[in-house]
PDB file of N, CA and C in Angstrom:
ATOM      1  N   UNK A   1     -38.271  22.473 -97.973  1.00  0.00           N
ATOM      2  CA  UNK A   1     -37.655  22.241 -96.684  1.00  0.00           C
ATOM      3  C   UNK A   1     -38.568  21.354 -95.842  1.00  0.00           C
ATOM      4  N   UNK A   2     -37.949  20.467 -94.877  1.00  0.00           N
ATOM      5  CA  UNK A   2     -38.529  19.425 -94.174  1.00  0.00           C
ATOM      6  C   UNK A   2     -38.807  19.940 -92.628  1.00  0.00           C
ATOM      7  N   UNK A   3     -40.042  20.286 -92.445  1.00  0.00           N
ATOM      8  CA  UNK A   3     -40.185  21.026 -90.951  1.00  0.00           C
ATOM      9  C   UNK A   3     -40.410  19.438 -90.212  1.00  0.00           C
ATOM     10  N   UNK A   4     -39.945  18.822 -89.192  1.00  0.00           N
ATOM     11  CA  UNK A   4     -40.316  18.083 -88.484  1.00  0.00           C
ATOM     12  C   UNK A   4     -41.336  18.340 -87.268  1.00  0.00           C
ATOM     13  N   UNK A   5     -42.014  19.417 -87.125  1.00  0.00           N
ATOM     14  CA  UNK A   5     -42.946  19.728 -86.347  1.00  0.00           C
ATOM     15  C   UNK A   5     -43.816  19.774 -86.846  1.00  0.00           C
ATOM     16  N   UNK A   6     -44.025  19.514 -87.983  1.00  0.00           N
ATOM     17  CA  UNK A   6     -45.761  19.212 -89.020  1.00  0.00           C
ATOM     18  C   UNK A   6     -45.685  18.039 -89.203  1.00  0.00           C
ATOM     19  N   UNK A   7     -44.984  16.919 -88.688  1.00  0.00           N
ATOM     20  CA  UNK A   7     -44.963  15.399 -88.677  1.00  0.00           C
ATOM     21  C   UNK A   7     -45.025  14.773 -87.066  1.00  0.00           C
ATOM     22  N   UNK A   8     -45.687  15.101 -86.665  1.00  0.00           N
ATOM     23  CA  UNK A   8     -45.193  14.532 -84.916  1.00  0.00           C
ATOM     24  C   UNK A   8     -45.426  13.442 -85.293  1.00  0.00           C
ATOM     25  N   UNK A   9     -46.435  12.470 -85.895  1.00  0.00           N
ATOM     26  CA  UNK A   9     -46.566  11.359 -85.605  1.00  0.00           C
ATOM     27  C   UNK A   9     -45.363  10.505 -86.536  1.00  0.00           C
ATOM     28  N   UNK A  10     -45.051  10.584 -87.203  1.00  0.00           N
ATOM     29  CA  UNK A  10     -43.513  10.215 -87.596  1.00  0.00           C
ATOM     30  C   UNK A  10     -42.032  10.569 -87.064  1.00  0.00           C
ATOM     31  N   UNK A  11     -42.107  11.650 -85.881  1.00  0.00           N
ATOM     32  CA  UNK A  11     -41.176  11.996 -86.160  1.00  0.00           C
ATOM     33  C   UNK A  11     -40.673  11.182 -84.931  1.00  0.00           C
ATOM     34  N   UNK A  12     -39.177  11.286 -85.018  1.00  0.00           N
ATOM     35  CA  UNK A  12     -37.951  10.538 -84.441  1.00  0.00           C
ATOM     36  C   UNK A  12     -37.828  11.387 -82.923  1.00  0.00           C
ATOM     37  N   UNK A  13     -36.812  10.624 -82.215  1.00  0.00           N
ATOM     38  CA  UNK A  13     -36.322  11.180 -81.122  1.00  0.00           C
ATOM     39  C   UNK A  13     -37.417  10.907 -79.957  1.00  0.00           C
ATOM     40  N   UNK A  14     -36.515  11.567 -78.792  1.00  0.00           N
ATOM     41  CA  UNK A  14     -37.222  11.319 -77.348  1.00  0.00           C
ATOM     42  C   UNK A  14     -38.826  12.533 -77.238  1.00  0.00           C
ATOM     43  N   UNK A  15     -39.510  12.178 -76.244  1.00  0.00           N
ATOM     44  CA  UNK A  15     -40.520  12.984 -75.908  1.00  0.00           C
ATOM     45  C   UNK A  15     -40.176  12.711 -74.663  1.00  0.00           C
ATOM     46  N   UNK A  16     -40.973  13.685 -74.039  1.00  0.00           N
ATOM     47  CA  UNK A  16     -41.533  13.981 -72.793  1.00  0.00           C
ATOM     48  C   UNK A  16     -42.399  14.538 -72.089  1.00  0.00           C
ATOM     49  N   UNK A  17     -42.823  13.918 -70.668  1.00  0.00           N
ATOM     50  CA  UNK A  17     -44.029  14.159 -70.241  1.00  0.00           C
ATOM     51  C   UNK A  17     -43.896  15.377 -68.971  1.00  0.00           C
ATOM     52  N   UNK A  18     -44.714  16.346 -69.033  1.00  0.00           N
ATOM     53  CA  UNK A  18     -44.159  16.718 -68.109  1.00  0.00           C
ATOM     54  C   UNK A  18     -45.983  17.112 -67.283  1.00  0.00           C
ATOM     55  N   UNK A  19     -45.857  16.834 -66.139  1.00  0.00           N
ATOM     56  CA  UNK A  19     -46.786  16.291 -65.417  1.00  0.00           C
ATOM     57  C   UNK A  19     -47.150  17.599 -64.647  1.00  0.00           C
ATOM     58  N   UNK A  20     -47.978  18.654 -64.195  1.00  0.00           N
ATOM     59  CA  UNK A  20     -48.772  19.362 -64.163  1.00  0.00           C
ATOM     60  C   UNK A  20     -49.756  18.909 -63.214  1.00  0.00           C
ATOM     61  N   UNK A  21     -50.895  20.578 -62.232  1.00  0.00           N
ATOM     62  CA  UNK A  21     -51.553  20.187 -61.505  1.00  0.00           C
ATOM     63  C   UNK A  21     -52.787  20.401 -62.238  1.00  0.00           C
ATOM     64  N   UNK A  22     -52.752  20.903 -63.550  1.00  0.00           N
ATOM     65  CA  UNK A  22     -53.309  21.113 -64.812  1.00  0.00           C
ATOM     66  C   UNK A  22     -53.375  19.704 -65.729  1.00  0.00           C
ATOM     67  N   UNK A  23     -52.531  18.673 -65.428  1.00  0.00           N
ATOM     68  CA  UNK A  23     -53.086  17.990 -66.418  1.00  0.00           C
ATOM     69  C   UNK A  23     -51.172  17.597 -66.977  1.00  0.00           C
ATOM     70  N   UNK A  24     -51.300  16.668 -67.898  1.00  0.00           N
ATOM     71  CA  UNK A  24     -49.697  16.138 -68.344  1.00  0.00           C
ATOM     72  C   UNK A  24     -50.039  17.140 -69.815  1.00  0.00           C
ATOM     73  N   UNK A  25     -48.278  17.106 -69.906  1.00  0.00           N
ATOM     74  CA  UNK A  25     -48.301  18.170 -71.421  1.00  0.00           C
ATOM     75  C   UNK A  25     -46.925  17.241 -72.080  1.00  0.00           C
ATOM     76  N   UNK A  26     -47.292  16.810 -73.506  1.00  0.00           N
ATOM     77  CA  UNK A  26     -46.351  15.970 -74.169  1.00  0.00           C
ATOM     78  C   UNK A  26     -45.825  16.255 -74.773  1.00  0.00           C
ATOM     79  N   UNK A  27     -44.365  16.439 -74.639  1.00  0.00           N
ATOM     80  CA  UNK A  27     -43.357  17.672 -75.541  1.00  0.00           C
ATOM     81  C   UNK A  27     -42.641  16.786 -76.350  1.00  0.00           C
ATOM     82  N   UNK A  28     -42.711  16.823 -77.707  1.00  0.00           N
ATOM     83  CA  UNK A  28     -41.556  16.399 -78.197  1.00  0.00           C
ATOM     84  C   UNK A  28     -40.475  17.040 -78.241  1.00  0.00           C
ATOM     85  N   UNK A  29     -39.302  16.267 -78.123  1.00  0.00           N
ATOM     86  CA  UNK A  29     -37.896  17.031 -78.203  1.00  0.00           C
ATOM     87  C   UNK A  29     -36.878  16.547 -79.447  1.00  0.00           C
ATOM     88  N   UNK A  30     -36.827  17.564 -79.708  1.00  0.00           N
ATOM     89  CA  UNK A  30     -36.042  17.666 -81.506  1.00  0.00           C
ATOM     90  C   UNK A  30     -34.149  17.349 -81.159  1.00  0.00           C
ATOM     91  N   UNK A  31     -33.443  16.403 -81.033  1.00  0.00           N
ATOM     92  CA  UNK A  31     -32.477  16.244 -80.499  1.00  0.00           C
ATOM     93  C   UNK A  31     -31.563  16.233 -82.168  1.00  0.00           C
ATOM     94  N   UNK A  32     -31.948  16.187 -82.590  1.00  0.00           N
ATOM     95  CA  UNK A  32     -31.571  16.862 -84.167  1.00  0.00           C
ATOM     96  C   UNK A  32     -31.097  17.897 -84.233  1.00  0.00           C
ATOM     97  N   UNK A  33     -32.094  19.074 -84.036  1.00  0.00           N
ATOM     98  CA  UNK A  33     -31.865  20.263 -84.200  1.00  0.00           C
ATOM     99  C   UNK A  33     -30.805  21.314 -83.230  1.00  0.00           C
ATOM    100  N   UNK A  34     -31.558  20.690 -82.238  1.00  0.00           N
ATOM    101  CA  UNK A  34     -31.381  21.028 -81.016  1.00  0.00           C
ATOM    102  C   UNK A  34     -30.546  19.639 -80.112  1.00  0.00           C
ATOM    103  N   UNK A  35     -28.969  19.509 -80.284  1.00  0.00           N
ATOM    104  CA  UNK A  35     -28.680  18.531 -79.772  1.00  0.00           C
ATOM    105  C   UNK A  35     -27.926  18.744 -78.199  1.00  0.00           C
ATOM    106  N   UNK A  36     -27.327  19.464 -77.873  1.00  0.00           N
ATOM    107  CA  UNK A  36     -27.053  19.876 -76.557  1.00  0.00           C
ATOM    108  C   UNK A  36     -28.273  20.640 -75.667  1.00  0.00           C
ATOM    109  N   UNK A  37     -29.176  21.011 -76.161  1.00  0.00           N
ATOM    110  CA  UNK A  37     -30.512  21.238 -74.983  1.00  0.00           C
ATOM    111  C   UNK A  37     -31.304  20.351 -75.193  1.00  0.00           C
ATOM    112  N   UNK A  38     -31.386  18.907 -75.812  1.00  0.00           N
ATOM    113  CA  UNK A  38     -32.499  18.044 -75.430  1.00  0.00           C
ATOM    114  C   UNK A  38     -31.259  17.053 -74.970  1.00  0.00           C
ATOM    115  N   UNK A  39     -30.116  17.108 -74.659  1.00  0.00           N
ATOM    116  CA  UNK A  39     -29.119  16.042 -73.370  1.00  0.00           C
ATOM    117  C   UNK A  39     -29.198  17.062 -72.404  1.00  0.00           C
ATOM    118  N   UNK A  40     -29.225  18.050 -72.527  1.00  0.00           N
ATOM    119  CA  UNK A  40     -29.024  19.058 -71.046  1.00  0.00           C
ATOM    120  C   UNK A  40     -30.686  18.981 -70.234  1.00  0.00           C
ATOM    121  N   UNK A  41     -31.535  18.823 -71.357  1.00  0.00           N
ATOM    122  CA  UNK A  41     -32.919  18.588 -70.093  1.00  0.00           C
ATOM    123  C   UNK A  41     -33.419  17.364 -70.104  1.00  0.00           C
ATOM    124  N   UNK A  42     -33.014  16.204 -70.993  1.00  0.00           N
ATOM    125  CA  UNK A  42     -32.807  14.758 -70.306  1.00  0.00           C
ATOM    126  C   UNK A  42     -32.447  14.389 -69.211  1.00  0.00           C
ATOM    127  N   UNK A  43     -30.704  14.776 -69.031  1.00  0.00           N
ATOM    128  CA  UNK A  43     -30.430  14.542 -68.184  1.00  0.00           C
ATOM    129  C   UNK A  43     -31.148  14.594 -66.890  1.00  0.00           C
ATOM    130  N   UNK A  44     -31.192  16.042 -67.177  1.00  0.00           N
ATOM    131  CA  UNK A  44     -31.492  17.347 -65.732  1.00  0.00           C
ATOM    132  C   UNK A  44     -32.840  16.590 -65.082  1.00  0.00           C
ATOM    133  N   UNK A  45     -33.760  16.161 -66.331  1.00  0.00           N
ATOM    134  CA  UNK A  45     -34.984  15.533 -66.128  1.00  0.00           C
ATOM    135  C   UNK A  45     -34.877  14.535 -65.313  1.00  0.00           C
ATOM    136  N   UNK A  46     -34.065  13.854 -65.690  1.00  0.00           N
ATOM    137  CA  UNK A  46     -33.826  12.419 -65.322  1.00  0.00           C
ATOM    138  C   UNK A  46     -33.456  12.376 -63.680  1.00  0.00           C
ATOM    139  N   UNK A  47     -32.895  13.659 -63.504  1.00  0.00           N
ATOM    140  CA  UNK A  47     -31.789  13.230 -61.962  1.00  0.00           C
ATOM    141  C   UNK A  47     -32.919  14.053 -61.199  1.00  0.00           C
ATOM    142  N   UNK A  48     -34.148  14.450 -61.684  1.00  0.00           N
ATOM    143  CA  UNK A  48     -35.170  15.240 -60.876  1.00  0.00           C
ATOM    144  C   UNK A  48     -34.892  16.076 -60.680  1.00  0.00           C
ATOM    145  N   UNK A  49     -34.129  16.996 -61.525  1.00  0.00           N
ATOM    146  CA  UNK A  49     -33.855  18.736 -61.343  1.00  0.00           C
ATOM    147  C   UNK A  49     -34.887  19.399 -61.271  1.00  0.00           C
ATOM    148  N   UNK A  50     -36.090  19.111 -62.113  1.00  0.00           N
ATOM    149  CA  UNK A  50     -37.264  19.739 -62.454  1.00  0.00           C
ATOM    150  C   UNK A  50     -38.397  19.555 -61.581  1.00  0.00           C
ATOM    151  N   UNK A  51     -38.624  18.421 -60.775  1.00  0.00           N
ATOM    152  CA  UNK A  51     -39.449  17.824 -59.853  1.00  0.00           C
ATOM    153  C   UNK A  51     -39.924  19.325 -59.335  1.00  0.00           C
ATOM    154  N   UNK A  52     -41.338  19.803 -58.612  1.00  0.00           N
ATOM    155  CA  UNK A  52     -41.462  20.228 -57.833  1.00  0.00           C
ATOM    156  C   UNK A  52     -41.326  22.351 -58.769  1.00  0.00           C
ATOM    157  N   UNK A  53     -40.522  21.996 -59.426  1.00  0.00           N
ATOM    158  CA  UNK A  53     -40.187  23.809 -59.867  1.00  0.00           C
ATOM    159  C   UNK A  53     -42.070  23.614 -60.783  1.00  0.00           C
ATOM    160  N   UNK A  54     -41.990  25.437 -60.810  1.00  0.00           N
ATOM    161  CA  UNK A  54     -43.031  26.390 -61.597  1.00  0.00           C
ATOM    162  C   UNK A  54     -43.364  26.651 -62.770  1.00  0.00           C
ATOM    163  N   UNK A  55     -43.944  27.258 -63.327  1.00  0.00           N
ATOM    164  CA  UNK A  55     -44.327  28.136 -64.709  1.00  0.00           C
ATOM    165  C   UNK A  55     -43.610  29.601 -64.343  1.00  0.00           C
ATOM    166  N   UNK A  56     -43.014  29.692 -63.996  1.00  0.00           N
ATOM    167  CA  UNK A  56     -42.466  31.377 -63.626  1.00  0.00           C
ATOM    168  C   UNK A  56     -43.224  32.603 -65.079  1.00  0.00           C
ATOM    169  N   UNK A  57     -43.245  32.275 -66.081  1.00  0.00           N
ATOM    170  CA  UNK A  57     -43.955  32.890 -67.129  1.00  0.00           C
ATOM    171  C   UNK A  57     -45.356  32.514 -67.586  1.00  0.00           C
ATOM    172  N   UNK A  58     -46.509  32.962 -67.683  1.00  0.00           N
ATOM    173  CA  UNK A  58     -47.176  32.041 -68.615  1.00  0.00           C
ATOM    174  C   UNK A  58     -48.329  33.115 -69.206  1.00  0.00           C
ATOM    175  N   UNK A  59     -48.273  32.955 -70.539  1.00  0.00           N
ATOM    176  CA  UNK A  59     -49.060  33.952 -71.150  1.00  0.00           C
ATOM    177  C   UNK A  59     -49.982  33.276 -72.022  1.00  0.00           C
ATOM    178  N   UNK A  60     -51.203  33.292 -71.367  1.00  0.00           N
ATOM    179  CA  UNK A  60     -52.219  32.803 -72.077  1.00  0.00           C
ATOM    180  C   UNK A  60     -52.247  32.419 -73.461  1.00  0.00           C
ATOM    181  N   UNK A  61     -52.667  31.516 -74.142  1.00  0.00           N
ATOM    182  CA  UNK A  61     -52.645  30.833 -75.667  1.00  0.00           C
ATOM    183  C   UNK A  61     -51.224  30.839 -76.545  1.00  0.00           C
ATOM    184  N   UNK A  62     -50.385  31.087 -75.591  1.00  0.00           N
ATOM    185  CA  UNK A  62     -49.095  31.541 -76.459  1.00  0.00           C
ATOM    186  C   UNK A  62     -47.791  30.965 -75.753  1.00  0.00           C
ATOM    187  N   UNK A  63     -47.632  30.626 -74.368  1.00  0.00           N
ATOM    188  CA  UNK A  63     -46.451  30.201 -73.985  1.00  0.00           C
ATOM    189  C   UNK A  63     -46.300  29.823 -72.864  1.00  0.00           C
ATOM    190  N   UNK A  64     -45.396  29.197 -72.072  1.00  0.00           N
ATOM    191  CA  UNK A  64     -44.934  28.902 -70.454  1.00  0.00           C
ATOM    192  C   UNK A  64     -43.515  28.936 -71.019  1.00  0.00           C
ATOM    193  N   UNK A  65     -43.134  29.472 -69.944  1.00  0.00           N
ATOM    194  CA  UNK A  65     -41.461  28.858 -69.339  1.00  0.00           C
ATOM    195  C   UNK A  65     -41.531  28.553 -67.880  1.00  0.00           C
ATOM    196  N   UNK A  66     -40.715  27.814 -67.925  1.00  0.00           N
ATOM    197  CA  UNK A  66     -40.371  27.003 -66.248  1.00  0.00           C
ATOM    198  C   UNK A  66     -39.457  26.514 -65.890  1.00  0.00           C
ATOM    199  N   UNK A  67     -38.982  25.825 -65.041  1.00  0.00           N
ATOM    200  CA  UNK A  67     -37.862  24.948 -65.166  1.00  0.00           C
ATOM    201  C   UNK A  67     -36.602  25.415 -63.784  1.00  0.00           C
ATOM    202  N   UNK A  68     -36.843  26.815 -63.611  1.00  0.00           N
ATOM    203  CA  UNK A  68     -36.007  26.903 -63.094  1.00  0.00           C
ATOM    204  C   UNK A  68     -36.170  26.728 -61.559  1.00  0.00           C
ATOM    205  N   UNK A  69     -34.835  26.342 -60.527  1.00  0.00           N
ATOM    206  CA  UNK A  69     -35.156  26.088 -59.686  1.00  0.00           C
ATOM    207  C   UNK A  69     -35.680  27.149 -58.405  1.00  0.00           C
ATOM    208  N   UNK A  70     -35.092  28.052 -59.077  1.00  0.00           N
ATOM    209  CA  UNK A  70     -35.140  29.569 -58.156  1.00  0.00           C
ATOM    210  C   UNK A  70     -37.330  30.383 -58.140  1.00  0.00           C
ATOM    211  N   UNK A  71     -37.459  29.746 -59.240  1.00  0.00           N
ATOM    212  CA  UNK A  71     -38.763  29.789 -59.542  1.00  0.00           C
ATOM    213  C   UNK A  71     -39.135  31.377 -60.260  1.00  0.00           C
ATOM    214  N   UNK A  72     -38.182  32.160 -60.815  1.00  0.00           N
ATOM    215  CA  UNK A  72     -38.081  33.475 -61.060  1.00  0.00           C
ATOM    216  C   UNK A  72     -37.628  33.546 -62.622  1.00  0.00           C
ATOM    217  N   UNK A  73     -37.236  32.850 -63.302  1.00  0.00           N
ATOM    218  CA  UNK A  73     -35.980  32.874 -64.527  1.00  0.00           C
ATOM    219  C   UNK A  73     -35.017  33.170 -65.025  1.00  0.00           C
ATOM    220  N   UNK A  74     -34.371  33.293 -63.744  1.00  0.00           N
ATOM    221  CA  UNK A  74     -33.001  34.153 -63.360  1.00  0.00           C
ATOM    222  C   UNK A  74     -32.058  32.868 -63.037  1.00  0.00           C
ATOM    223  N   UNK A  75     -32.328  31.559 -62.647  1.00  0.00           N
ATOM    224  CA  UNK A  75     -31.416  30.633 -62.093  1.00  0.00           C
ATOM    225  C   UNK A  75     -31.524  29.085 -62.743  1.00  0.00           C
ATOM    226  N   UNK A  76     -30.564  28.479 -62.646  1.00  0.00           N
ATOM    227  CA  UNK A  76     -30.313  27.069 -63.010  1.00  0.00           C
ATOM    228  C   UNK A  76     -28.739  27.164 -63.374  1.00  0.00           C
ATOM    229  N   UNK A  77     -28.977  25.683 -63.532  1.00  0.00           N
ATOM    230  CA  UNK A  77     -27.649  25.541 -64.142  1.00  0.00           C
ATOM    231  C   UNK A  77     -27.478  24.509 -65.182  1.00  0.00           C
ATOM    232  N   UNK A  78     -26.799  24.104 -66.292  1.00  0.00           N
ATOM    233  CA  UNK A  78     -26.369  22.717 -66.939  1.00  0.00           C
ATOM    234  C   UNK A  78     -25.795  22.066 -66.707  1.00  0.00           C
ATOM    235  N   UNK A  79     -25.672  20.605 -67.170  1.00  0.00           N
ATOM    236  CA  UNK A  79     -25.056  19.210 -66.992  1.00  0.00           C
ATOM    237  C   UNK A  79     -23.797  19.706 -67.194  1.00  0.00           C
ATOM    238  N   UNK A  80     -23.673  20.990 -67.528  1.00  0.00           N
ATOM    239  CA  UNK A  80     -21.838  20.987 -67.758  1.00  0.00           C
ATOM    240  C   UNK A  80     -21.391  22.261 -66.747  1.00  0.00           C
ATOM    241  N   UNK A  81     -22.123  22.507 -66.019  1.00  0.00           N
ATOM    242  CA  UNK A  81     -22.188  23.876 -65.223  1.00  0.00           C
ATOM    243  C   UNK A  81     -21.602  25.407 -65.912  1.00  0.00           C
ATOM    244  N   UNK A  82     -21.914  25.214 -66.668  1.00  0.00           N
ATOM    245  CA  UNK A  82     -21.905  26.546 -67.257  1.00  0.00           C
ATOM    246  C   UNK A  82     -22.987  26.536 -68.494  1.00  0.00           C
ATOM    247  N   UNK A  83     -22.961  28.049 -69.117  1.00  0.00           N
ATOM    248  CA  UNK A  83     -24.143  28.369 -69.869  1.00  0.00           C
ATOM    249  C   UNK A  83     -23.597  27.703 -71.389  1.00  0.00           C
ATOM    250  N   UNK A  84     -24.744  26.937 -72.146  1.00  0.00           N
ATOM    251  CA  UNK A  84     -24.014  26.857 -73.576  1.00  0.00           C
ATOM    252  C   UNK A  84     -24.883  27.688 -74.691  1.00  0.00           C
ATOM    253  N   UNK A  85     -23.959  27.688 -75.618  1.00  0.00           N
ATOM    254  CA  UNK A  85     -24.798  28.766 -76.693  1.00  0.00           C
ATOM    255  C   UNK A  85     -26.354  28.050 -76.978  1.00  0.00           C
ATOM    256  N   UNK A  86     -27.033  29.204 -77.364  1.00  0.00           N
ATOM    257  CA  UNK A  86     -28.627  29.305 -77.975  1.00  0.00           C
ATOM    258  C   UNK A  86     -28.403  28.077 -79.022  1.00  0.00           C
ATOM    259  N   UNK A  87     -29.293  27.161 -78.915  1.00  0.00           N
ATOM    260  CA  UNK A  87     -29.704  26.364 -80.434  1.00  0.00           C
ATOM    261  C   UNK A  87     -30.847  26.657 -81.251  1.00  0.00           C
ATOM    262  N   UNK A  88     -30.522  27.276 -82.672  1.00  0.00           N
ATOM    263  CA  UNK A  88     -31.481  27.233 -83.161  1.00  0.00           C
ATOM    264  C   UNK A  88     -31.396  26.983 -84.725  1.00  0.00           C
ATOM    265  N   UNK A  89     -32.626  26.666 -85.561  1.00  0.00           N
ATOM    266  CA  UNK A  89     -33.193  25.769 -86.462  1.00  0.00           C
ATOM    267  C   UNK A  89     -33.784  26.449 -87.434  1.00  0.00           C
ATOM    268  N   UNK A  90     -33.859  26.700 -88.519  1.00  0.00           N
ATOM    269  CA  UNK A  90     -34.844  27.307 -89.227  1.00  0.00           C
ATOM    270  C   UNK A  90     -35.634  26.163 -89.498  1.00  0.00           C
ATOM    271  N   UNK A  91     -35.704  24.835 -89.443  1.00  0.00           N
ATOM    272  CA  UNK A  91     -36.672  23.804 -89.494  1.00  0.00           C
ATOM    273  C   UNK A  91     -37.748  24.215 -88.256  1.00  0.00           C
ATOM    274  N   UNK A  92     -37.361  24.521 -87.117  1.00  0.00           N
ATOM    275  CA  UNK A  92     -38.778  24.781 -86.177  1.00  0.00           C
ATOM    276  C   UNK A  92     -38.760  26.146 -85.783  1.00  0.00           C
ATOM    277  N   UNK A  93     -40.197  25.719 -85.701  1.00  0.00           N
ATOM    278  CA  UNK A  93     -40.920  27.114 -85.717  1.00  0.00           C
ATOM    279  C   UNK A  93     -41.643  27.221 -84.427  1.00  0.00           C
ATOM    280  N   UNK A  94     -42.509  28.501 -84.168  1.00  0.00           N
ATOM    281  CA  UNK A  94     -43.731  28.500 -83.061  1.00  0.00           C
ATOM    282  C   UNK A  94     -44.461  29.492 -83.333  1.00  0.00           C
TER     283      UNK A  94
END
């Protein structure tokens, strides 16, 4: 099986930067795998949904979440205003 997360430097698709008072963090985004949540946080990215929001989670050596505007992880919304199903991959891992 072909994991595309043990190839970053080959691999395809958009990245992104997401800019921090910590420093920039460079995410690649798997629009393959995952094709309606890397257009839903393009977009969102793009129109400055994200500007300005938190880490609402962050657990040392292991994870952040953020994103949302409420700053809690209870709120947002999508490019289509409603919720869409979970995407997931047995190609990626964490």
């Amino acid at each position: 099986m072909e994991y595309p997360q043990l190839d970053l430097e080959n691999a395809k698709g958009p990245k992104a930067i997401i800019q921090t008072n910590h420093g920039d963090i460079e995410v690649k985004l798997f629009e393959k795998e995952a094709p309606m949540t890397v257009e839903n946080f393009v977009r969102l990215a793009k129109k400055g949904y994200y500007d300005g929001t938190t880490f609402h989670r962050v657990i040392s050596d292991f994870m952040i979440q953020g994103g949302d505007p409420k700053g809690d992880g209870t709120g947002g919304e999508s490019i289509w205003g409603h919720p869409f199903e979970d995407e997931f991959s047995n190609k990626l891992f964490n």
